[in-house]
PDB file of N, CA and C in Angstrom:
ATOM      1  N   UNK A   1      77.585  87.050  79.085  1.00  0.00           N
ATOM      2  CA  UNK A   1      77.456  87.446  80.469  1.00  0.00           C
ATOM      3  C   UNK A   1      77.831  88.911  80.673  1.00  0.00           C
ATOM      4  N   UNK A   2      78.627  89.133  80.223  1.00  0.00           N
ATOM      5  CA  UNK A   2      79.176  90.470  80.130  1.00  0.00           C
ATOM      6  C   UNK A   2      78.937  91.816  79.062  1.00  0.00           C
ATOM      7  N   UNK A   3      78.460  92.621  78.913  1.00  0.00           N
ATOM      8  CA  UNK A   3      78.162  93.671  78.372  1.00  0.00           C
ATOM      9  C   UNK A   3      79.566  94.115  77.198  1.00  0.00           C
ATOM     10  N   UNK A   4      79.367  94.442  76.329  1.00  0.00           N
ATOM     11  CA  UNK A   4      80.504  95.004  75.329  1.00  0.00           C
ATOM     12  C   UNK A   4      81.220  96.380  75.820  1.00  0.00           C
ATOM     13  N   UNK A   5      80.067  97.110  77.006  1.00  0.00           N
ATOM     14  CA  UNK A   5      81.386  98.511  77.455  1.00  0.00           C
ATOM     15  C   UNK A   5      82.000  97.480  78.750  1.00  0.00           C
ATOM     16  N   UNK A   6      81.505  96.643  79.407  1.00  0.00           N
ATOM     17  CA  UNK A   6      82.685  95.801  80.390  1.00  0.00           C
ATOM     18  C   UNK A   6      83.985  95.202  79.790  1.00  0.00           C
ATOM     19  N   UNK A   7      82.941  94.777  78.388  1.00  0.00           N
ATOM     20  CA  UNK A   7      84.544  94.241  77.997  1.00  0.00           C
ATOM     21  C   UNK A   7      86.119  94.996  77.894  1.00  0.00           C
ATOM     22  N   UNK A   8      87.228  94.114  78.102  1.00  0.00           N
ATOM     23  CA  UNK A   8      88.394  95.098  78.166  1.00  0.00           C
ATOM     24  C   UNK A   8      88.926  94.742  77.222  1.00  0.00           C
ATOM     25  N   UNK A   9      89.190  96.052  76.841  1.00  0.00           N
ATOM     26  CA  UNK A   9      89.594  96.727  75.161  1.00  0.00           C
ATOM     27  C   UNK A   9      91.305  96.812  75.265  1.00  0.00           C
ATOM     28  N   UNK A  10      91.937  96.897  76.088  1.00  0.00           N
ATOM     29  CA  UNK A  10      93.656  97.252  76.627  1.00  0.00           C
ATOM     30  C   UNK A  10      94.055  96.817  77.579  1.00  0.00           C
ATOM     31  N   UNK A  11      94.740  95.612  77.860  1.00  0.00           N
ATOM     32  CA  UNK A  11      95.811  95.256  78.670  1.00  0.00           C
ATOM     33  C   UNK A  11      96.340  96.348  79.220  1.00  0.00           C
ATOM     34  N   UNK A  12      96.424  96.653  80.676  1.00  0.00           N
ATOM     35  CA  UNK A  12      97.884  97.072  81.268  1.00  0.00           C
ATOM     36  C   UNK A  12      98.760  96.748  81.606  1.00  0.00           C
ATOM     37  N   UNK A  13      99.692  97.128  81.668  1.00  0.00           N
ATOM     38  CA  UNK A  13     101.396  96.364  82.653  1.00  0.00           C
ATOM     39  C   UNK A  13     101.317  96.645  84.281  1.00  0.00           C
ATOM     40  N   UNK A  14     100.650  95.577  84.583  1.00  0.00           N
ATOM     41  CA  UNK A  14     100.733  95.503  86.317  1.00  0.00           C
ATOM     42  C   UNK A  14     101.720  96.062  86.864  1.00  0.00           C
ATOM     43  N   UNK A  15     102.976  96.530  86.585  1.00  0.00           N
ATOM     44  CA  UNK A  15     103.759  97.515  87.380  1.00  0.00           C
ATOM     45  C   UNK A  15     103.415  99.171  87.139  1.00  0.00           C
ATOM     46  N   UNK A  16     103.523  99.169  85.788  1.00  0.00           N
ATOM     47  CA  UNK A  16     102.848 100.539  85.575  1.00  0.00           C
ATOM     48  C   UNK A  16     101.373 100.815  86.246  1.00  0.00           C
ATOM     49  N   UNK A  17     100.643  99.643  86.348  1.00  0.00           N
ATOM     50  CA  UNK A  17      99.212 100.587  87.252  1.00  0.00           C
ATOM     51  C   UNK A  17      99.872 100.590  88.861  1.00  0.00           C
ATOM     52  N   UNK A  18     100.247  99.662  89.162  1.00  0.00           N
ATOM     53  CA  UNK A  18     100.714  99.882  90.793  1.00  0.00           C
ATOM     54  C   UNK A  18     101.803 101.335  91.264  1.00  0.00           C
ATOM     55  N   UNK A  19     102.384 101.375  90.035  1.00  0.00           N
ATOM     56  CA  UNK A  19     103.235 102.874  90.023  1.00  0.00           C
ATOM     57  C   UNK A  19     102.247 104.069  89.958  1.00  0.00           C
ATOM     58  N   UNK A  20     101.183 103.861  88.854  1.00  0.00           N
ATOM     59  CA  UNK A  20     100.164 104.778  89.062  1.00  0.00           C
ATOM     60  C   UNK A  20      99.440 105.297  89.992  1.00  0.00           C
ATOM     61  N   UNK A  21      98.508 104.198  90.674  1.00  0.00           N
ATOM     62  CA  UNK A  21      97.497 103.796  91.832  1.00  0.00           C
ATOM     63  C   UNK A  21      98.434 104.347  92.912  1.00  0.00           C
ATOM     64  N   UNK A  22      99.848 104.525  93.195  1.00  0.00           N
ATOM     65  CA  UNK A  22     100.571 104.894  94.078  1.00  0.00           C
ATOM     66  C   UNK A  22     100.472 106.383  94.234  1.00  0.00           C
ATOM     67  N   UNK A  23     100.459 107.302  92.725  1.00  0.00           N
ATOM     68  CA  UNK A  23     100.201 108.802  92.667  1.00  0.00           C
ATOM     69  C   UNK A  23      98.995 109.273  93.841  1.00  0.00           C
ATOM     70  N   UNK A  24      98.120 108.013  94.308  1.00  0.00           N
ATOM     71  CA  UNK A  24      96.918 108.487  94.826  1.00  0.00           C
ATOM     72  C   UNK A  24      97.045 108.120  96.193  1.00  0.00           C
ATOM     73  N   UNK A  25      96.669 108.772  97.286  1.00  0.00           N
ATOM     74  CA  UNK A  25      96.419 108.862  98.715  1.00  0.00           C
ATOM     75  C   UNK A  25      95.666 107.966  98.862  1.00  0.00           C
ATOM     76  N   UNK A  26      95.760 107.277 100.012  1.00  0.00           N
ATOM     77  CA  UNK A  26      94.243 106.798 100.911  1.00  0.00           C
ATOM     78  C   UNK A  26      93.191 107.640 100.557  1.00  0.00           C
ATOM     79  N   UNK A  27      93.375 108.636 101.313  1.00  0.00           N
ATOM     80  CA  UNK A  27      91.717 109.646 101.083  1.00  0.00           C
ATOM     81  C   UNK A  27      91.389 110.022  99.699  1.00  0.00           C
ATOM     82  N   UNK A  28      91.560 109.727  98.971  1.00  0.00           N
ATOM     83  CA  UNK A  28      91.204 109.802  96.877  1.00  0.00           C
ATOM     84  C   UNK A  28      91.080 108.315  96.078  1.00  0.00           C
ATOM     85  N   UNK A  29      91.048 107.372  97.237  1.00  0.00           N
ATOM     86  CA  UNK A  29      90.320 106.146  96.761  1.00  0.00           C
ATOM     87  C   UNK A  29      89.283 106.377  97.778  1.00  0.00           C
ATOM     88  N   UNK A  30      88.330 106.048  97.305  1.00  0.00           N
ATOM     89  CA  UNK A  30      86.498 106.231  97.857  1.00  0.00           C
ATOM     90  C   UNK A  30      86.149 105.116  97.355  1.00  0.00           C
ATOM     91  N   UNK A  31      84.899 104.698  98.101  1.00  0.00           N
ATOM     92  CA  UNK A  31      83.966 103.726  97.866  1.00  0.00           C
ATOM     93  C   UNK A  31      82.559 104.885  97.200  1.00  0.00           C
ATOM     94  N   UNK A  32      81.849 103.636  96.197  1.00  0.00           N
ATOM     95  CA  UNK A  32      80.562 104.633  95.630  1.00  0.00           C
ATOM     96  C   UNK A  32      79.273 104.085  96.561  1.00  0.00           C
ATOM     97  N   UNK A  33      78.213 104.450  96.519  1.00  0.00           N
ATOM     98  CA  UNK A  33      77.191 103.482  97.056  1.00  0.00           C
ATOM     99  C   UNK A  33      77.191 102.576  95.727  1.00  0.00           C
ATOM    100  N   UNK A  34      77.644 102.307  94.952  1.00  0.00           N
ATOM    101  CA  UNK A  34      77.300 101.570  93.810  1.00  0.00           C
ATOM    102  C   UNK A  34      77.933  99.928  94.276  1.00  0.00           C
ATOM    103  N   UNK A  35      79.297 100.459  95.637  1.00  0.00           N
ATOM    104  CA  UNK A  35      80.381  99.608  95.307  1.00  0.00           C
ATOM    105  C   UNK A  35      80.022  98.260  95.550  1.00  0.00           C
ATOM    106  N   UNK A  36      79.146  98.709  97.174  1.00  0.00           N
ATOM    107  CA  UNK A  36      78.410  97.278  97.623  1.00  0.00           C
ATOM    108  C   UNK A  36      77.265  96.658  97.149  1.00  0.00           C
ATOM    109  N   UNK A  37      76.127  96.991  95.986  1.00  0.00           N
ATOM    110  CA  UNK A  37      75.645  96.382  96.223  1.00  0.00           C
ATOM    111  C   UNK A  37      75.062  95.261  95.808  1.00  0.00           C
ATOM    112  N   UNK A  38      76.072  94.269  95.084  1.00  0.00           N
ATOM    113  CA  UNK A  38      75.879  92.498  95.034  1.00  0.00           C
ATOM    114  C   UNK A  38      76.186  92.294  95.990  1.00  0.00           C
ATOM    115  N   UNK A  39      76.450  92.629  97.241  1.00  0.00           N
ATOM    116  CA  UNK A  39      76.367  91.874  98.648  1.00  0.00           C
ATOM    117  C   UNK A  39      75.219  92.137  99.519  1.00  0.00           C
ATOM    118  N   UNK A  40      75.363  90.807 100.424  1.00  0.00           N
ATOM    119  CA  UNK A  40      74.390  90.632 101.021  1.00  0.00           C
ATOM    120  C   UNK A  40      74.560  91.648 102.775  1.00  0.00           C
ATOM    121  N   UNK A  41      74.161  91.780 103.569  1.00  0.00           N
ATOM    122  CA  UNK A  41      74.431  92.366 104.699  1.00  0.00           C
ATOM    123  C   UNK A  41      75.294  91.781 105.386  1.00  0.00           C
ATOM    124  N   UNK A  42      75.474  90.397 105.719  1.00  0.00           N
ATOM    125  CA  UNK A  42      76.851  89.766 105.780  1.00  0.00           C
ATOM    126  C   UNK A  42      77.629  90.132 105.246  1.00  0.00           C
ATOM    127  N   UNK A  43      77.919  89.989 103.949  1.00  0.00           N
ATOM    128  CA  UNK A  43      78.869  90.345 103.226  1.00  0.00           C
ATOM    129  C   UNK A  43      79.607  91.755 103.431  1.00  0.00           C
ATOM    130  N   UNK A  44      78.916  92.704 103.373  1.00  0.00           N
ATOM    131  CA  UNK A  44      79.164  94.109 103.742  1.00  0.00           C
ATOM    132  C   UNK A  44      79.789  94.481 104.952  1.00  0.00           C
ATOM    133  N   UNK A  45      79.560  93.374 106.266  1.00  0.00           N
ATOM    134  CA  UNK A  45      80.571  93.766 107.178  1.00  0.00           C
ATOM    135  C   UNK A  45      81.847  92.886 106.904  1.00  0.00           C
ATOM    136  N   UNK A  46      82.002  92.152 106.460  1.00  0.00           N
ATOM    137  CA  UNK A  46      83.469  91.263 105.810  1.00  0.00           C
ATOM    138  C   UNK A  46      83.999  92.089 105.135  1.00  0.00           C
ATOM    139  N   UNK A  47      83.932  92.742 103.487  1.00  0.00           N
ATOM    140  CA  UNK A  47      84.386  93.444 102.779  1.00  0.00           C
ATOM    141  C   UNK A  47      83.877  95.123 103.092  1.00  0.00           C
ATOM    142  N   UNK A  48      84.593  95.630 103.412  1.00  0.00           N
ATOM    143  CA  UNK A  48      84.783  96.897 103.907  1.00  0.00           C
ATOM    144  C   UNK A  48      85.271  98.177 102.953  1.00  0.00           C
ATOM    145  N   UNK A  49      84.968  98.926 102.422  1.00  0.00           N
ATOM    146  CA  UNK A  49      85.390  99.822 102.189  1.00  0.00           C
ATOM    147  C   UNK A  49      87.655  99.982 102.286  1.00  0.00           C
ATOM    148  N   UNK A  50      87.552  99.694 103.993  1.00  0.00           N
ATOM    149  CA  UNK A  50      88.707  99.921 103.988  1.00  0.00           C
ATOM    150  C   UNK A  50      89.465  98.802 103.502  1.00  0.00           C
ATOM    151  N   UNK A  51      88.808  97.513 103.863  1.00  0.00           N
ATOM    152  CA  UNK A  51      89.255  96.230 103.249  1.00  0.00           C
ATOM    153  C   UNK A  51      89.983  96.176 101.757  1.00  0.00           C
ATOM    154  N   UNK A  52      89.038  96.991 100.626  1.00  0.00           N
ATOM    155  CA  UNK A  52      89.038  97.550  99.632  1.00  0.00           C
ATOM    156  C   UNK A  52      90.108  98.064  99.067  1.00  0.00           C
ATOM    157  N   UNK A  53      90.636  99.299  99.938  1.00  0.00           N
ATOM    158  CA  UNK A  53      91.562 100.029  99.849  1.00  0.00           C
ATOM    159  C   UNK A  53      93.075  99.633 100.136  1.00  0.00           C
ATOM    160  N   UNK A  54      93.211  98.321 101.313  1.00  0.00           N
ATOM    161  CA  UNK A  54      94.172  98.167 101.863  1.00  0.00           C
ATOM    162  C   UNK A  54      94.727  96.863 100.655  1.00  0.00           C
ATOM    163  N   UNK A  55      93.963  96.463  99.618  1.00  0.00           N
ATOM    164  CA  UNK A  55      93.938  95.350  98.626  1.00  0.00           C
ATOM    165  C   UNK A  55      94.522  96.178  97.291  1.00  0.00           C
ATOM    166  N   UNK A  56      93.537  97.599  97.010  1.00  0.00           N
ATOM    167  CA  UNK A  56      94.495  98.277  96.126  1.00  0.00           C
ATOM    168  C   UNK A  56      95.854  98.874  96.326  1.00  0.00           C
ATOM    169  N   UNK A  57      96.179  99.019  97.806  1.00  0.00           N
ATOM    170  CA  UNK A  57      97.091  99.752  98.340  1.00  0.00           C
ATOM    171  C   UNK A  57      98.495  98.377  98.251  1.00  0.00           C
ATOM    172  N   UNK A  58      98.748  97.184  98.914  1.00  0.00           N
ATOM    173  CA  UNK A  58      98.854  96.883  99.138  1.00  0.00           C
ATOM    174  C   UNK A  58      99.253  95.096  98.582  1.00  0.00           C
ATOM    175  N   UNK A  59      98.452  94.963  97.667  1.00  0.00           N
ATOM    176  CA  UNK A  59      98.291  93.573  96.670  1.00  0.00           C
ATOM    177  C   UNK A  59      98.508  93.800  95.421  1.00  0.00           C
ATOM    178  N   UNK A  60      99.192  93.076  95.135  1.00  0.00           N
ATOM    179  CA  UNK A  60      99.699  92.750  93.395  1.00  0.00           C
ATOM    180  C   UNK A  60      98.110  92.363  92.540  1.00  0.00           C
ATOM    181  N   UNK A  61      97.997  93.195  91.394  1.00  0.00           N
ATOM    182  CA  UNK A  61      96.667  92.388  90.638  1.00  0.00           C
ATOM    183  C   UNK A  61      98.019  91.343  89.627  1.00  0.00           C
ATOM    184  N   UNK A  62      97.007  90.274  89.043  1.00  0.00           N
ATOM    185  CA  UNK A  62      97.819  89.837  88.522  1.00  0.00           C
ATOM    186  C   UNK A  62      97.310  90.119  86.741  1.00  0.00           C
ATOM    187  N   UNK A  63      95.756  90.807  86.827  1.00  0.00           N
ATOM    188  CA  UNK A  63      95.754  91.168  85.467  1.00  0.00           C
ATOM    189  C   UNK A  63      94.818  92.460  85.433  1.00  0.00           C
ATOM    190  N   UNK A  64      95.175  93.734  84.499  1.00  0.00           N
ATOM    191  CA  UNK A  64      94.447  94.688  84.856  1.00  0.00           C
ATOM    192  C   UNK A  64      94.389  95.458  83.622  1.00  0.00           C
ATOM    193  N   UNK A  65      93.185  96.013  83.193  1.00  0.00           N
ATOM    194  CA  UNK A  65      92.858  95.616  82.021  1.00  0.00           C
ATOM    195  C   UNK A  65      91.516  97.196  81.919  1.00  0.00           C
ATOM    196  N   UNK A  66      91.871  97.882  80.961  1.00  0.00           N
ATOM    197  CA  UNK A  66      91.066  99.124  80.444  1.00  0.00           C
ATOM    198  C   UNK A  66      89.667  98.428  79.910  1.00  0.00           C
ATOM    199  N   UNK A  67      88.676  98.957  80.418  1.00  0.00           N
ATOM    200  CA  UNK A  67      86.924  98.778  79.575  1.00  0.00           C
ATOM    201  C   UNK A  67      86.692  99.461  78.440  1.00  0.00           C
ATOM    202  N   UNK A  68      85.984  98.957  77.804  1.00  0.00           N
ATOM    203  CA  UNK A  68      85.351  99.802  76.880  1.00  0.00           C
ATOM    204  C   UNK A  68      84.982 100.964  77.479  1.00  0.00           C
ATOM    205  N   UNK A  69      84.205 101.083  78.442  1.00  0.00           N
ATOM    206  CA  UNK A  69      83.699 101.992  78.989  1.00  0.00           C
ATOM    207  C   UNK A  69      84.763 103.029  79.781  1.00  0.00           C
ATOM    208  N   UNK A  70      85.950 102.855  79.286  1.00  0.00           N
ATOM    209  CA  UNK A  70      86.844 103.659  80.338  1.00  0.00           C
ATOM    210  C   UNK A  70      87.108 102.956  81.639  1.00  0.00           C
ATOM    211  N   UNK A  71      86.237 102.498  82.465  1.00  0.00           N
ATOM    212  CA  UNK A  71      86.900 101.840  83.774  1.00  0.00           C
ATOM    213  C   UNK A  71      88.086 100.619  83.772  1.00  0.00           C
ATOM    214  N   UNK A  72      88.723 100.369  84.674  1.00  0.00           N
ATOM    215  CA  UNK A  72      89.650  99.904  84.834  1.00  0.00           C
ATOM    216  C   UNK A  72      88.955  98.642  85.881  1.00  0.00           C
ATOM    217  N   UNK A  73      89.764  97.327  85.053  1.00  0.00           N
ATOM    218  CA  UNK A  73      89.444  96.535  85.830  1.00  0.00           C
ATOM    219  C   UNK A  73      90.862  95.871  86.676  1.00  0.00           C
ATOM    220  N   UNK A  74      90.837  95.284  87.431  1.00  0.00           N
ATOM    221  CA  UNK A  74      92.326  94.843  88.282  1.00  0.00           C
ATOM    222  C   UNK A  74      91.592  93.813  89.184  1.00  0.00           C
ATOM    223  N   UNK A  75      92.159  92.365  88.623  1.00  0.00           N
ATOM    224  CA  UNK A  75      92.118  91.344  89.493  1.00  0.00           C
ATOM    225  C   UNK A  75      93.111  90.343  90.210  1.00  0.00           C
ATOM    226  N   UNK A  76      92.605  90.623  91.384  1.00  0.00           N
ATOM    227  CA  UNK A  76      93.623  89.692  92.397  1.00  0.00           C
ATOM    228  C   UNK A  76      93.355  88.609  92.638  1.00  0.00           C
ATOM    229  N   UNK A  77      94.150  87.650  93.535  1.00  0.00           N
ATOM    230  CA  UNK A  77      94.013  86.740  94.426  1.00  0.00           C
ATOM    231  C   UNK A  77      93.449  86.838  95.384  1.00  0.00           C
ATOM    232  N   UNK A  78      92.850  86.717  96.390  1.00  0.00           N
ATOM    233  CA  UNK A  78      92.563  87.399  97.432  1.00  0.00           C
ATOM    234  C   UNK A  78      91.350  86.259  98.168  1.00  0.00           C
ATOM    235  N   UNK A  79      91.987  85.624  99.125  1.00  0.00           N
ATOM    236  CA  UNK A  79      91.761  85.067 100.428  1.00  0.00           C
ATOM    237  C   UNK A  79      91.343  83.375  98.864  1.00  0.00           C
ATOM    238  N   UNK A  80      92.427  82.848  98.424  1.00  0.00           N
ATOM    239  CA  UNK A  80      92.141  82.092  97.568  1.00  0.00           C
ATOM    240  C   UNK A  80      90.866  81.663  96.466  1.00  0.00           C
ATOM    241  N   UNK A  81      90.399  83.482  96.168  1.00  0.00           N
ATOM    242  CA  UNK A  81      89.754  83.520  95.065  1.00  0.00           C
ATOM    243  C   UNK A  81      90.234  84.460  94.349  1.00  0.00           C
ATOM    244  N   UNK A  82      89.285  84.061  93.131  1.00  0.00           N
ATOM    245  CA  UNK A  82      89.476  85.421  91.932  1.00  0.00           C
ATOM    246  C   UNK A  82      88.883  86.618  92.109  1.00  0.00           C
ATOM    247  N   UNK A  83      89.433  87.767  92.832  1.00  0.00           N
ATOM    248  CA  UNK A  83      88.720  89.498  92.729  1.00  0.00           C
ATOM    249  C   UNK A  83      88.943  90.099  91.949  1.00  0.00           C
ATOM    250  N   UNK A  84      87.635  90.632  91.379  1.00  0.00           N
ATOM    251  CA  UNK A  84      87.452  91.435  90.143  1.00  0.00           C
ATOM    252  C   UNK A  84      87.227  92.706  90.890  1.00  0.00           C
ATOM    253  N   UNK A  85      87.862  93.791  90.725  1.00  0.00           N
ATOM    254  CA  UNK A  85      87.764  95.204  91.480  1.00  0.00           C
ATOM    255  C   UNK A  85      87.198  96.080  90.254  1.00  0.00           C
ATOM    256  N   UNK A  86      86.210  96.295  90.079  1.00  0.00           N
ATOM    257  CA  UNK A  86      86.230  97.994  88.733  1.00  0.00           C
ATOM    258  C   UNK A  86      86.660  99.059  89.441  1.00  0.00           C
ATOM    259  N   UNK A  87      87.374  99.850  89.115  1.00  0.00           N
ATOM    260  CA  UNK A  87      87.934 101.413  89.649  1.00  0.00           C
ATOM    261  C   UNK A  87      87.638 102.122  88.149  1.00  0.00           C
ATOM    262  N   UNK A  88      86.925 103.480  88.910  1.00  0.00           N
ATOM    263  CA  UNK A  88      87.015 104.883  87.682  1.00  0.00           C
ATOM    264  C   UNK A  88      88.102 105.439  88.374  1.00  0.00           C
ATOM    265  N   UNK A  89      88.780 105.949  87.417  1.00  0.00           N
ATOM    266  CA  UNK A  89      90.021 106.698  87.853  1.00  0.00           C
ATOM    267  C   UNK A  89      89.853 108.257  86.874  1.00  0.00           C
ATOM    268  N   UNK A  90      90.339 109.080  87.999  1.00  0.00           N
ATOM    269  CA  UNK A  90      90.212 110.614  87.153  1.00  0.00           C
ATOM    270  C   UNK A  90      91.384 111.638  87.754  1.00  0.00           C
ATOM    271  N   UNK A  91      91.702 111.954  87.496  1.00  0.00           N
ATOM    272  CA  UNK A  91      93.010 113.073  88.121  1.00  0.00           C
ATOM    273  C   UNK A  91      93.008 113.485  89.861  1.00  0.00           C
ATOM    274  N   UNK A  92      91.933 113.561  90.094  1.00  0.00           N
ATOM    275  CA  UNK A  92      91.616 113.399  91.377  1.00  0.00           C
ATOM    276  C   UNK A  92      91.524 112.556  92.746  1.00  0.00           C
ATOM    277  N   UNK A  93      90.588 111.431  91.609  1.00  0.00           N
ATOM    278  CA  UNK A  93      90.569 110.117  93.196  1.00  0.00           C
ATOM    279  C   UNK A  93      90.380 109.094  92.280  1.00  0.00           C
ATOM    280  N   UNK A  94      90.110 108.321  92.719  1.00  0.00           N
ATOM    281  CA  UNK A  94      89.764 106.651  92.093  1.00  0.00           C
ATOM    282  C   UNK A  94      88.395 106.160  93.037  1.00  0.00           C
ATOM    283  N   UNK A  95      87.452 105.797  92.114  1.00  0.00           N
ATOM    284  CA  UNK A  95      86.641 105.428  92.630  1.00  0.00           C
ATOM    285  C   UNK A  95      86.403 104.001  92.708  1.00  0.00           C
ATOM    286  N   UNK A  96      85.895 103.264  93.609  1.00  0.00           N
ATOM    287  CA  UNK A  96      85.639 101.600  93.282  1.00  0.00           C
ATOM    288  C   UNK A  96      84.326 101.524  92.966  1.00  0.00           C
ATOM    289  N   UNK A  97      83.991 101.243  91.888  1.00  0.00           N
ATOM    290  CA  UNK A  97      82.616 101.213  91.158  1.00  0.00           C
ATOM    291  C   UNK A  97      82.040 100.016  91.662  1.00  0.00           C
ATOM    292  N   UNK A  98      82.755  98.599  91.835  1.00  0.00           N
ATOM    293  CA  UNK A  98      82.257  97.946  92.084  1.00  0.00           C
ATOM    294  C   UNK A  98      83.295  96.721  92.135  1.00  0.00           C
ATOM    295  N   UNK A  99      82.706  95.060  93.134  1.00  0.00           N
ATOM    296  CA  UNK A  99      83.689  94.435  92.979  1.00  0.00           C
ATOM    297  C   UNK A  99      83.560  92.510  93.258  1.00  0.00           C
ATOM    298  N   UNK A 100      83.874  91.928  93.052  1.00  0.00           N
ATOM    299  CA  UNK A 100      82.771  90.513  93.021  1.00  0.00           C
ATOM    300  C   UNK A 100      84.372  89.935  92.535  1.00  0.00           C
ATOM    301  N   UNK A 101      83.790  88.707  92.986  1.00  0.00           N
ATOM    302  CA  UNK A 101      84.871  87.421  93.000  1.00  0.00           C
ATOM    303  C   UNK A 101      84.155  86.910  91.675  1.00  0.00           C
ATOM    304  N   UNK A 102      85.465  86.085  90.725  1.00  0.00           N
ATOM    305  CA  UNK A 102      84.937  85.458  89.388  1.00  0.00           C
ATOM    306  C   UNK A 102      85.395  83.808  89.439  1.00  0.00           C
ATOM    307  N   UNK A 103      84.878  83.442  88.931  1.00  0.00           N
ATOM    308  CA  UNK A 103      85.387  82.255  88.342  1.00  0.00           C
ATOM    309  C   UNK A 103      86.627  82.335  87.447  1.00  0.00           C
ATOM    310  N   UNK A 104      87.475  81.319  87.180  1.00  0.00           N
ATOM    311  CA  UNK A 104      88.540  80.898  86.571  1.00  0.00           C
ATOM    312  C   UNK A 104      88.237  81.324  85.154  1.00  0.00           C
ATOM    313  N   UNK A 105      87.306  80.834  84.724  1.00  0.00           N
ATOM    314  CA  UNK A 105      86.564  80.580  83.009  1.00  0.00           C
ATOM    315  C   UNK A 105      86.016  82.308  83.002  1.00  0.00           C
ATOM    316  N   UNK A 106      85.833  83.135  83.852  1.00  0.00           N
ATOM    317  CA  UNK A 106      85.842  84.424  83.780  1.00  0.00           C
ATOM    318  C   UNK A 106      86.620  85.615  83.482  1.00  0.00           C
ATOM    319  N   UNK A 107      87.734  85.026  83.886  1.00  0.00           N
ATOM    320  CA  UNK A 107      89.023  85.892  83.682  1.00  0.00           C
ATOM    321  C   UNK A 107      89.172  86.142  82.375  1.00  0.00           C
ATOM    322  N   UNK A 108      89.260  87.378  81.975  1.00  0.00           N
ATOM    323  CA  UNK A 108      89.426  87.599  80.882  1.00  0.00           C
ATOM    324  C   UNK A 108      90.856  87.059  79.788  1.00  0.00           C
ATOM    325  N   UNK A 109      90.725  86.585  78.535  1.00  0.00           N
ATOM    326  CA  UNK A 109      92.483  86.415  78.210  1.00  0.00           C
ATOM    327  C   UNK A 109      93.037  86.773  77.128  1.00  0.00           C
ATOM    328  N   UNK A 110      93.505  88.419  78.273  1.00  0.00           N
ATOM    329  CA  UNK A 110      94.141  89.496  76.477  1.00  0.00           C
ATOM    330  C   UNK A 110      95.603  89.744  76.848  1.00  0.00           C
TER     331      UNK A 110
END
């Protein structure tokens, strides 16, 4: 299902990224046009951009995990499912590449 640069190559320590993700402002997390679009137009007014932000800002992931590809994945709980968030992160801002609820049997286990 998953591509070999999705796959995650490095565990992080969920306190160390939340200490990190903290270095960054509101305004240096951005949404891409990339972020929305597996949703439907419904969907898009539910999950919000700011919705987004107030989940990285704000919520514990409980596993978060480096790509092959460099992106960072970080998944929560969130409204009693599994959220899969991708963020590019660069000295500057953090971007949310993209973000979709998983199944149980999805979760990665490194």
């Amino acid at each position: 299902m998953f591509s070999e640069s999705t796959k995650i190559k490095r565990k992080i320590n969920v306190q160390d990224f939340i200490l990190f993700l903290r270095k960054y402002s509101q305004e240096q997390i951005e949404c891409t046009p990339h972020t929305f679009f597996r949703l439907s137009t419904a969907q898009r007014e539910m999950y919000t951009c700011e919705e987004l932000k107030k989940i990285l800002i704000s919520q514990t992931p409980f596993l978060v995990g480096l790509q092959n590809n460099q992106n960072h994945a970080a998944f929560y709980k969130y409204q009693g499912k599994n959220l899969k968030i991708i963020l590019k992160i660069n000295n500057r801002k953090v971007n949310i590449v993209t973000f979709y609820f998983v199944k149980e049997w999805q979760i990665p286990k490194i």
